[in-house]
PDB file of N, CA and C in Angstrom:
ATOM      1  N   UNK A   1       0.847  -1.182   0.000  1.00  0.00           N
ATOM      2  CA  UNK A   1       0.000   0.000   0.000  1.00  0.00           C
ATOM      3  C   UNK A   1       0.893   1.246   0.000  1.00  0.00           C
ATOM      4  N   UNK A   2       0.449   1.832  -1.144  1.00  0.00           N
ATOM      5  CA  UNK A   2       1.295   3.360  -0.748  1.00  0.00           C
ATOM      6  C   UNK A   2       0.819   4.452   0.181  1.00  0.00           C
ATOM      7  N   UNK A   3       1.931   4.921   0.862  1.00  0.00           N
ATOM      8  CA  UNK A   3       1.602   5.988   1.585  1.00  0.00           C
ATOM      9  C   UNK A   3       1.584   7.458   1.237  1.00  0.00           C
ATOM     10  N   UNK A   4       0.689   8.213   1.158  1.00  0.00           N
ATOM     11  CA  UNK A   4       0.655   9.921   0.446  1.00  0.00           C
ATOM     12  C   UNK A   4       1.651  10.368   1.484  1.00  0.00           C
ATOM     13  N   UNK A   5       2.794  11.407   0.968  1.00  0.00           N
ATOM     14  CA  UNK A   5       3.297  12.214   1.209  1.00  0.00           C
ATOM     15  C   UNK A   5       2.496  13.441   1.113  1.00  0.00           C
ATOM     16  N   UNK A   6       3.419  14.673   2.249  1.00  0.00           N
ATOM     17  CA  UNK A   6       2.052  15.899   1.705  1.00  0.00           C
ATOM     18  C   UNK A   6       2.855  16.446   0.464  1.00  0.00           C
ATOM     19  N   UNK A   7       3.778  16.019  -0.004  1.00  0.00           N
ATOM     20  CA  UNK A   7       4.297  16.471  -1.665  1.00  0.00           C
ATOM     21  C   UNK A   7       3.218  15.771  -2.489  1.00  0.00           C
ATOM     22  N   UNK A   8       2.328  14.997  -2.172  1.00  0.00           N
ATOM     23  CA  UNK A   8       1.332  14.273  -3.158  1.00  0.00           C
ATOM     24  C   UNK A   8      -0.042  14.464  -3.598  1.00  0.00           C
ATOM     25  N   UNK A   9       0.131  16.049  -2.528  1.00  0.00           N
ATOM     26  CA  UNK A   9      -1.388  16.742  -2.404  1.00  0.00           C
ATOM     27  C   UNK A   9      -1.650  17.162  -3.907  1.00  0.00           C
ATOM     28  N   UNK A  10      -3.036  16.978  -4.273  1.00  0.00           N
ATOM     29  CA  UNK A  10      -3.262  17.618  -5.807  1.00  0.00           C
ATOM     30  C   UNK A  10      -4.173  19.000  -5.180  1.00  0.00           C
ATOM     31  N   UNK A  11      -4.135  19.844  -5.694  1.00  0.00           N
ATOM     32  CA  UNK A  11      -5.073  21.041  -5.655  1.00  0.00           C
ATOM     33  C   UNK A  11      -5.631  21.464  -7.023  1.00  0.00           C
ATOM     34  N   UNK A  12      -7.172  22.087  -6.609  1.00  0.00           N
ATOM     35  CA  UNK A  12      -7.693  22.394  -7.813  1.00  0.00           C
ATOM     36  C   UNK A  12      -8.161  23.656  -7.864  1.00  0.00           C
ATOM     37  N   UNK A  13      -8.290  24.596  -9.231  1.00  0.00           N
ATOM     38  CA  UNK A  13      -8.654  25.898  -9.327  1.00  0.00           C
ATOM     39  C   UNK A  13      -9.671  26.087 -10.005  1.00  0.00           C
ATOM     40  N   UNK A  14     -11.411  26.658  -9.300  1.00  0.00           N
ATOM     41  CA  UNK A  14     -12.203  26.920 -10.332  1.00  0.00           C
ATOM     42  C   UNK A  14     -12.410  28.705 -10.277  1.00  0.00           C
ATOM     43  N   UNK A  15     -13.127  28.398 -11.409  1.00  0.00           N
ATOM     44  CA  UNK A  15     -13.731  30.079 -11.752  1.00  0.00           C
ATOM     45  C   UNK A  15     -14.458  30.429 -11.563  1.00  0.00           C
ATOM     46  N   UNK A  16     -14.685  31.000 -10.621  1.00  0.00           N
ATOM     47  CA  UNK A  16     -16.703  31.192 -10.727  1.00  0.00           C
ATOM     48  C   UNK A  16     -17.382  32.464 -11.255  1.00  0.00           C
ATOM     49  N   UNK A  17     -18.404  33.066 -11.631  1.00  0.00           N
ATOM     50  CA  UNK A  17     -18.970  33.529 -12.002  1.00  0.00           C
ATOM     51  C   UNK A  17     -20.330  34.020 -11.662  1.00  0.00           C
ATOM     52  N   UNK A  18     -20.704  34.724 -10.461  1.00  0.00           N
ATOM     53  CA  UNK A  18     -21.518  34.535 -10.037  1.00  0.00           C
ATOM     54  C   UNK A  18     -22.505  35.710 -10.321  1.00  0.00           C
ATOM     55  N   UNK A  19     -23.696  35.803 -10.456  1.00  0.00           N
ATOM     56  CA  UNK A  19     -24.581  37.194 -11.424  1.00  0.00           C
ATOM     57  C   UNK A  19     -24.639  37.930 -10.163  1.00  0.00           C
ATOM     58  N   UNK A  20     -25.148  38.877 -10.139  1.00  0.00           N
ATOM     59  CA  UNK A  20     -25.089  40.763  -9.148  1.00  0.00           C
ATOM     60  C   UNK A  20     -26.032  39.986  -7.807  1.00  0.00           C
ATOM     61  N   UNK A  21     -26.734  39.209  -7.613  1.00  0.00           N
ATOM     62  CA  UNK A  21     -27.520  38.485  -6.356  1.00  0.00           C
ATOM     63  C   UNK A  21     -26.524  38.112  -5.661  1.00  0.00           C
ATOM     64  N   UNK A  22     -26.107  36.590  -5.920  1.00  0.00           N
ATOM     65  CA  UNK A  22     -24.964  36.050  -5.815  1.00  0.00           C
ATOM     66  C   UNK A  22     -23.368  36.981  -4.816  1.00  0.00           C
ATOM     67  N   UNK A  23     -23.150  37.642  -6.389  1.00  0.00           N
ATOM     68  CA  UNK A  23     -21.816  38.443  -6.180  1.00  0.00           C
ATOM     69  C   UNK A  23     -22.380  39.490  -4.326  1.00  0.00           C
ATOM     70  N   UNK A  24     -23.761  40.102  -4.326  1.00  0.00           N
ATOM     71  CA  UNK A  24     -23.584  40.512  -2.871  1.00  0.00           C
ATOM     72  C   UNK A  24     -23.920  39.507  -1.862  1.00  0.00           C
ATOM     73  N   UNK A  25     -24.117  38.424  -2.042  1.00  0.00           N
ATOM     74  CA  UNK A  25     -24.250  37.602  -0.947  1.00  0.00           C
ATOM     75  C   UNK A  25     -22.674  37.121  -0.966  1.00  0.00           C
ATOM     76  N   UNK A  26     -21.946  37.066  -1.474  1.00  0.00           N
ATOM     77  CA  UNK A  26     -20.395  36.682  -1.004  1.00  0.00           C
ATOM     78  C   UNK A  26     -20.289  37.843  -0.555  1.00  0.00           C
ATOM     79  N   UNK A  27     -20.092  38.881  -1.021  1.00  0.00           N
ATOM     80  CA  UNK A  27     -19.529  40.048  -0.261  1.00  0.00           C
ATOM     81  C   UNK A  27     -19.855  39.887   1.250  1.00  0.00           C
ATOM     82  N   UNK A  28     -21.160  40.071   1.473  1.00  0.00           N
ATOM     83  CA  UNK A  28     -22.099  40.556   2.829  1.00  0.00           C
ATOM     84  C   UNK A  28     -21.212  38.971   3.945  1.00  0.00           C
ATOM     85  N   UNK A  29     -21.279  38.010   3.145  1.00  0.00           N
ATOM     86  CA  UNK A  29     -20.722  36.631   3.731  1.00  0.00           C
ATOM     87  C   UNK A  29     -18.841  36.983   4.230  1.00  0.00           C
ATOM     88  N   UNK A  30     -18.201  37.470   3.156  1.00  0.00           N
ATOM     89  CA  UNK A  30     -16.830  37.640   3.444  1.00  0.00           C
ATOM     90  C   UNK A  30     -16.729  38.930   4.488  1.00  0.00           C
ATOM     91  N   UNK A  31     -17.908  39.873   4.344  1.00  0.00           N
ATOM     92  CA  UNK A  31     -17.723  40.793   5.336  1.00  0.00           C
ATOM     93  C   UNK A  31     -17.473  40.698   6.469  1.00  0.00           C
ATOM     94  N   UNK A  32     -19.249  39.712   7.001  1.00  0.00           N
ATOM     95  CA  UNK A  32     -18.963  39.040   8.483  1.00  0.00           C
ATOM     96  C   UNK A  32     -18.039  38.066   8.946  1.00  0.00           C
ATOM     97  N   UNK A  33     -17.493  37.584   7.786  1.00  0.00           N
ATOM     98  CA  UNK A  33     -16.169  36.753   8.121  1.00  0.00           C
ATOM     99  C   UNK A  33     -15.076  37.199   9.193  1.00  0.00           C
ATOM    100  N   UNK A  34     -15.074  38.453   8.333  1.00  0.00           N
ATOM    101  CA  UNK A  34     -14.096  39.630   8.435  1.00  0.00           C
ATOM    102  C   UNK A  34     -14.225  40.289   9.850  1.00  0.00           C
ATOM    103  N   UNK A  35     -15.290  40.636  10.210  1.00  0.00           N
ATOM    104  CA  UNK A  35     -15.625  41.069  11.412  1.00  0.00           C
ATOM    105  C   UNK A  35     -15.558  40.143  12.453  1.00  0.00           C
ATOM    106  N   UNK A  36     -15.722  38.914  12.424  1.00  0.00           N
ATOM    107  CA  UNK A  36     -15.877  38.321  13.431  1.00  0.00           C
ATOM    108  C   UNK A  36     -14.474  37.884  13.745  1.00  0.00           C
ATOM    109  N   UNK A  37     -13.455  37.677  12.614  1.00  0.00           N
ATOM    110  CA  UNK A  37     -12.152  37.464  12.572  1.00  0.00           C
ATOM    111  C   UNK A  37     -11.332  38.560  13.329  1.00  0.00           C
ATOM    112  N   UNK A  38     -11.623  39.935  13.152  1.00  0.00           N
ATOM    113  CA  UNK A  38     -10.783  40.764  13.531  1.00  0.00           C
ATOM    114  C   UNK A  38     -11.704  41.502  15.283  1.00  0.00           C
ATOM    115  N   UNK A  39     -12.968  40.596  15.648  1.00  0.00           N
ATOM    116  CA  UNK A  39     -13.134  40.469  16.401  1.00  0.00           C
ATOM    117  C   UNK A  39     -12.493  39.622  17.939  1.00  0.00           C
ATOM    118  N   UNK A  40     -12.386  38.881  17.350  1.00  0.00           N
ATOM    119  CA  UNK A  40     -11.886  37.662  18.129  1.00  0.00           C
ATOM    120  C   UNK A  40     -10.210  37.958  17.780  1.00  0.00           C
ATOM    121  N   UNK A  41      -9.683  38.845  16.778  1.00  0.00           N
ATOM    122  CA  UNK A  41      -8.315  38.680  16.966  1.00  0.00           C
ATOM    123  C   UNK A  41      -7.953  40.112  17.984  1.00  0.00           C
ATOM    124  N   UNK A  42      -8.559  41.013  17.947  1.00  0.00           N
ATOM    125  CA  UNK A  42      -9.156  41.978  19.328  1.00  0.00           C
ATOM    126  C   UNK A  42      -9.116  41.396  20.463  1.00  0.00           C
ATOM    127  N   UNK A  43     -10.377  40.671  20.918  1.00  0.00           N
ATOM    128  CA  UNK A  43     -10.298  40.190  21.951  1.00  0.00           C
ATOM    129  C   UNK A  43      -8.914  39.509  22.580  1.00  0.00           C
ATOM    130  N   UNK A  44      -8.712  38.330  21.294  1.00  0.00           N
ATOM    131  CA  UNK A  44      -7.380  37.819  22.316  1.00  0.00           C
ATOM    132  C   UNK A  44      -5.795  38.669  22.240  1.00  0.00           C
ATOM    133  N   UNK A  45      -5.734  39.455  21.663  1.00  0.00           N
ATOM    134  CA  UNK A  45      -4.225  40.577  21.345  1.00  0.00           C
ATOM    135  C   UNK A  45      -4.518  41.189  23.184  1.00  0.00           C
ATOM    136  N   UNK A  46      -5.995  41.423  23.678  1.00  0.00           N
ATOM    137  CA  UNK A  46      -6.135  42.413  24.607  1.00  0.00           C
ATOM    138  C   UNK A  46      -6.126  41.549  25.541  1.00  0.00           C
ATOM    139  N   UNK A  47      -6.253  39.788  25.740  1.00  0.00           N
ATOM    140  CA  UNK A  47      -6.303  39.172  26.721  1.00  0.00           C
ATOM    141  C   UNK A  47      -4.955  38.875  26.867  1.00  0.00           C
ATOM    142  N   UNK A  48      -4.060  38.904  25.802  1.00  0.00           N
ATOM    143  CA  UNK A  48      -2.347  38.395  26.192  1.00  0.00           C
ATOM    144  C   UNK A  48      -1.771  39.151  26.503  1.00  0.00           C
ATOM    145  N   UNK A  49      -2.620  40.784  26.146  1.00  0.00           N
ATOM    146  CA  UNK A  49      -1.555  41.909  26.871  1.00  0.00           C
ATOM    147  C   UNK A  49      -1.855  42.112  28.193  1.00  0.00           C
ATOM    148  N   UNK A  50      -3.327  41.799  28.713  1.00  0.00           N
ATOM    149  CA  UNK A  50      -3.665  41.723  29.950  1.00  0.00           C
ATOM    150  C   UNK A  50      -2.733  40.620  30.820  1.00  0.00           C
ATOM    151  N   UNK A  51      -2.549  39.311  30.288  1.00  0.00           N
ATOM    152  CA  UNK A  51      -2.078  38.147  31.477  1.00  0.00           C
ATOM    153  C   UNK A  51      -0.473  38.118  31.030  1.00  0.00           C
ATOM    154  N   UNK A  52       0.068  38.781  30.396  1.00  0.00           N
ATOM    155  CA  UNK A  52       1.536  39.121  30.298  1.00  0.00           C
ATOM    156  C   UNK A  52       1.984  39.682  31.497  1.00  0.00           C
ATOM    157  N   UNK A  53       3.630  39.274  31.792  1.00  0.00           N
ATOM    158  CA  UNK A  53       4.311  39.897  33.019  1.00  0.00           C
ATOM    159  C   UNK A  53       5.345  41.060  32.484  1.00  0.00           C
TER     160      UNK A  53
END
């Protein structure tokens, strides 16, 4: 049995195309991504500067 190396990973690239509905529901989706990401990276930057000596 062969074993995968991670040199054996395949990756794939599509295109998408999505019409003016679509295109703002990714936006509005990557937005809150965004917010909740730089939420939580807030919170913990302010909890390690808090329990730091």
């Amino acid at each position: 049995m062969k074993v995968k190396k991670p040199s054996d990973h395949i990756s794939y690239m599509f295109k998408i195309h999505p019409n003016h509905v679509q295109q703002q529901l990714i936006n509005q989706t990557f937005g809150c991504v965004r917010f909740v990401y730089n939420t939580i990276l807030h919170h913990n930057l302010n909890e390690s500067k808090l329990n730091s000596f």
